[in-house]
Protein backbone atom coordinates (compact mmCIF):
# COMPACT_ATOMS: atom_id res chain seq x y z
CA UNK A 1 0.00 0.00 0.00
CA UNK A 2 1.16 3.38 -0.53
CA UNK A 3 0.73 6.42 1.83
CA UNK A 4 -1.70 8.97 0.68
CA UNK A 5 -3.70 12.03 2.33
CA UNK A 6 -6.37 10.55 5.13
CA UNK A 7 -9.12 11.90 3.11
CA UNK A 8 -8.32 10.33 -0.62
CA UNK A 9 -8.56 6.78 1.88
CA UNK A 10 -11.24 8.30 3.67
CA UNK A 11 -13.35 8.57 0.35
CA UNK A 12 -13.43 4.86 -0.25
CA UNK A 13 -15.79 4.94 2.28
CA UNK A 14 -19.59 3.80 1.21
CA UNK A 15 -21.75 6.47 2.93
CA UNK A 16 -25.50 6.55 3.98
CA UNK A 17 -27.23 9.41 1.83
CA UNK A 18 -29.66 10.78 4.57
CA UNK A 19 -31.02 14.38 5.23
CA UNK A 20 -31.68 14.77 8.93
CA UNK A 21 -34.72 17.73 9.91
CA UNK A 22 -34.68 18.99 12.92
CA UNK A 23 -37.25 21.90 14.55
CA UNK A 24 -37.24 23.89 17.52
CA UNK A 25 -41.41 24.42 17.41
CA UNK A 26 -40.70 27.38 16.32
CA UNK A 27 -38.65 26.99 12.98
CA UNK A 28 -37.01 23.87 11.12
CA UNK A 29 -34.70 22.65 8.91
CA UNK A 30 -32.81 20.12 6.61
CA UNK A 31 -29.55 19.32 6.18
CA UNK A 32 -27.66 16.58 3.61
CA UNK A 33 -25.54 14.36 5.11
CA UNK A 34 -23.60 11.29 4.96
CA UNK A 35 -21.93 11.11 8.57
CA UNK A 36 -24.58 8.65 10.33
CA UNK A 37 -24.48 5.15 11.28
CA UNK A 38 -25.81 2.43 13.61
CA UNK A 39 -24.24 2.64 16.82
CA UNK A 40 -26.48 0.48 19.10
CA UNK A 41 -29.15 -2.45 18.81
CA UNK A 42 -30.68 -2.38 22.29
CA UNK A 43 -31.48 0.55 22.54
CA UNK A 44 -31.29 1.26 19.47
CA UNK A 45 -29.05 4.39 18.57
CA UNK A 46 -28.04 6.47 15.27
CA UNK A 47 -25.10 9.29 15.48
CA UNK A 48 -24.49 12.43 13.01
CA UNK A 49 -22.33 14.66 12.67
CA UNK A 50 -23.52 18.06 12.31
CA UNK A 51 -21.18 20.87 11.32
CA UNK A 52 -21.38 23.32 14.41
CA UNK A 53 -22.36 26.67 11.97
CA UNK A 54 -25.07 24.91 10.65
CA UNK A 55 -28.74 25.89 11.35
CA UNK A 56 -29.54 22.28 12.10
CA UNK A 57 -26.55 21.74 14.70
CA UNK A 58 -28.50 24.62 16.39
CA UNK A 59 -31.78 23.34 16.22
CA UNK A 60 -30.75 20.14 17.25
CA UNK A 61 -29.11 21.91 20.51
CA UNK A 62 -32.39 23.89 21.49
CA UNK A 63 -34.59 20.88 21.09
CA UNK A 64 -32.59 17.49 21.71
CA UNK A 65 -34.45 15.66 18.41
CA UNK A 66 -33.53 14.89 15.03
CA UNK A 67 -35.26 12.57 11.96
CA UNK A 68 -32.63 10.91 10.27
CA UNK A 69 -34.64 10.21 6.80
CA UNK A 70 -32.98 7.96 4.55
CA UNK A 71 -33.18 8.81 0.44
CA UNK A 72 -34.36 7.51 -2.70
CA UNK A 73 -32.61 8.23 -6.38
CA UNK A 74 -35.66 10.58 -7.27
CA UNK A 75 -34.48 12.99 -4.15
CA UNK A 76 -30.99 13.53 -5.58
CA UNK A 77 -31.93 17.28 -6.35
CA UNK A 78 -33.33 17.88 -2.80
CA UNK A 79 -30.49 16.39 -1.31
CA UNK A 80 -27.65 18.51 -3.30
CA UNK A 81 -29.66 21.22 -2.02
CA UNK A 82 -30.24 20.60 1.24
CA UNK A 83 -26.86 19.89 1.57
CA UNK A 84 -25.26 23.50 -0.31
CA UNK A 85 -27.83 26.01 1.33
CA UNK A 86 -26.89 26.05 4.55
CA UNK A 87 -27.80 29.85 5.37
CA UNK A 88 -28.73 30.11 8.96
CA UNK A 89 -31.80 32.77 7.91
CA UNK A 90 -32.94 30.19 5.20
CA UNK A 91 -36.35 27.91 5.14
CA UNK A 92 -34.99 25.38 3.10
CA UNK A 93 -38.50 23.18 3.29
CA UNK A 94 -40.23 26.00 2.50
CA UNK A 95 -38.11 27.54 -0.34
CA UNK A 96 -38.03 24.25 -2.44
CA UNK A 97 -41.35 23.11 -1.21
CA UNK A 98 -39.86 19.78 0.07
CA UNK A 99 -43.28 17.44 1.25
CA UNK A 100 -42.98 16.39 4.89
CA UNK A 101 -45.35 15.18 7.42
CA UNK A 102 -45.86 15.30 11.80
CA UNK A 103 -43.26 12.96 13.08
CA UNK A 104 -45.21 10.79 15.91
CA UNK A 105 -42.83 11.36 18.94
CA UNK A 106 -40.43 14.25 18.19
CA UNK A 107 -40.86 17.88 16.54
CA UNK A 108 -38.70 17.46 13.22
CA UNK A 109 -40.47 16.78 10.57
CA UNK A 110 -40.50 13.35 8.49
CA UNK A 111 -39.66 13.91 4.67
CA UNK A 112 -42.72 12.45 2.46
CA UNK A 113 -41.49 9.63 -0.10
CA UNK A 114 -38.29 8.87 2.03
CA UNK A 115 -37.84 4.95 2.44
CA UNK A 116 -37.09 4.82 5.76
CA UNK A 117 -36.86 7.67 9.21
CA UNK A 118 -35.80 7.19 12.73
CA UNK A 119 -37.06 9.79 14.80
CA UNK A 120 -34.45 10.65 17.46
CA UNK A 121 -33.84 12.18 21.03
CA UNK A 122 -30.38 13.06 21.66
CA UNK A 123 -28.61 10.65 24.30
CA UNK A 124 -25.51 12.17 23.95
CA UNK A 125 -23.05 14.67 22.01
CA UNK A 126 -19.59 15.01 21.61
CA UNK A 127 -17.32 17.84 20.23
CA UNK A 128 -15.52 16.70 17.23
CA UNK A 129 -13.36 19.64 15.77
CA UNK A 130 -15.78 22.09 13.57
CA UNK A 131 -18.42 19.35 14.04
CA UNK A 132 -20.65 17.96 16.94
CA UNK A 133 -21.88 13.85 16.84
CA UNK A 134 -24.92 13.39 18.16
CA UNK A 135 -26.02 9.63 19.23
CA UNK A 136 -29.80 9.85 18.98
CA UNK A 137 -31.79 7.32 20.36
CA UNK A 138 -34.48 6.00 18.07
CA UNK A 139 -38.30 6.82 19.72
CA UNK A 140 -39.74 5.40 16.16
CA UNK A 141 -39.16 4.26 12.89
CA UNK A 142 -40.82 4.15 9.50
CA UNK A 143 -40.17 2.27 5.94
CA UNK A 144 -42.29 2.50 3.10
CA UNK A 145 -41.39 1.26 -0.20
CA UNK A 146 -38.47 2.28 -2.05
CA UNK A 147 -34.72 1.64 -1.81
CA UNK A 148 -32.80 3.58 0.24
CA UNK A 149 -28.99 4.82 -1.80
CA UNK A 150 -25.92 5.76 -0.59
CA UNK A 151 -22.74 7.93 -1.59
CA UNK A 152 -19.43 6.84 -2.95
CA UNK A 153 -16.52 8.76 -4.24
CA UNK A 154 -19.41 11.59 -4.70
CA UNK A 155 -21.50 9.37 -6.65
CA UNK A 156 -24.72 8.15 -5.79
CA UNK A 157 -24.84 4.25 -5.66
CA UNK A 158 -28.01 2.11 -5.34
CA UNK A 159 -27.59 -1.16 -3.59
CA UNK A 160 -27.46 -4.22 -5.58
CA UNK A 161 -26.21 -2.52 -8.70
């Protein structure tokens, strides 16, 4: 093997594609990301990482919830935007008029036509450079049909193909 930068290794990585909403009762918002993974079976447990300038890492902080909502190929363009428009002042639901529905046991909104959510209360946080992981404990899940996709080398890949 030959030595290279940590982040030309680092992009070998297969990555979830998932935006997380979060909502302070008040206001809410979306945010792209592929830092989140499984961290616990019993009880069952997601973490993010949330970039600490980012409306969301906010949100998350006044209200202790998050959705992570898993994606489908047809939400590529919500997802690139979600993930570029990160503007403290902006409603990116609103602005792109991005279909969501009440979550059952937190505040942040579920995204309509995602294949899969875990509604989250944070059970813990840690500081993490320029970012902030929180470990959210799933309070409920939901799957409807579709196949979830994930990110590699900046491409989107589907699983199975």
């Amino acid at each position: 093997m030959k030595d290279v930068q940590p982040g030309e290794a680092l992009d070998d990585l297969i990555k979830p594609y998932t935006i997380v909403t979060s909502s302070d009762g008040k206001q809410s918002d979306a945010m792209t990301t592929v830092w989140a993974s499984q961290v616990s079976f019993d009880p069952p447990m997601v973490m993010i990482s949330v970039g600490k300038k980012r409306k969301t890492h906010e949100l998350i902080e006044n209200s202790g919830e998050f959705v992570v909502n898993t994606l489908r190929e047809s939400q590529k363009k919500v997802a690139d935007y979600c993930g570029h428009a990160s503007l403290k002042s902006e409603d990116k639901l609103k602005e792109q008029n991005i279909e969501v529905q009440k979550a059952s046991k937190v505040m942040a909104p579920l995204l309509k036509g995602s294949p899969s959510a875990l509604e989250c209360k944070v059970f813990s946080r840690q500081d993490c450079g320029d970012h902030t992981v929180f470990i959210g404990e799933v309070v409920a899940a939901h799957k409807e049909e579709g196949t979830p996709v994930g990110l590699f080398k900046n491409d989107m890949v589907m699983p199975g193909k």
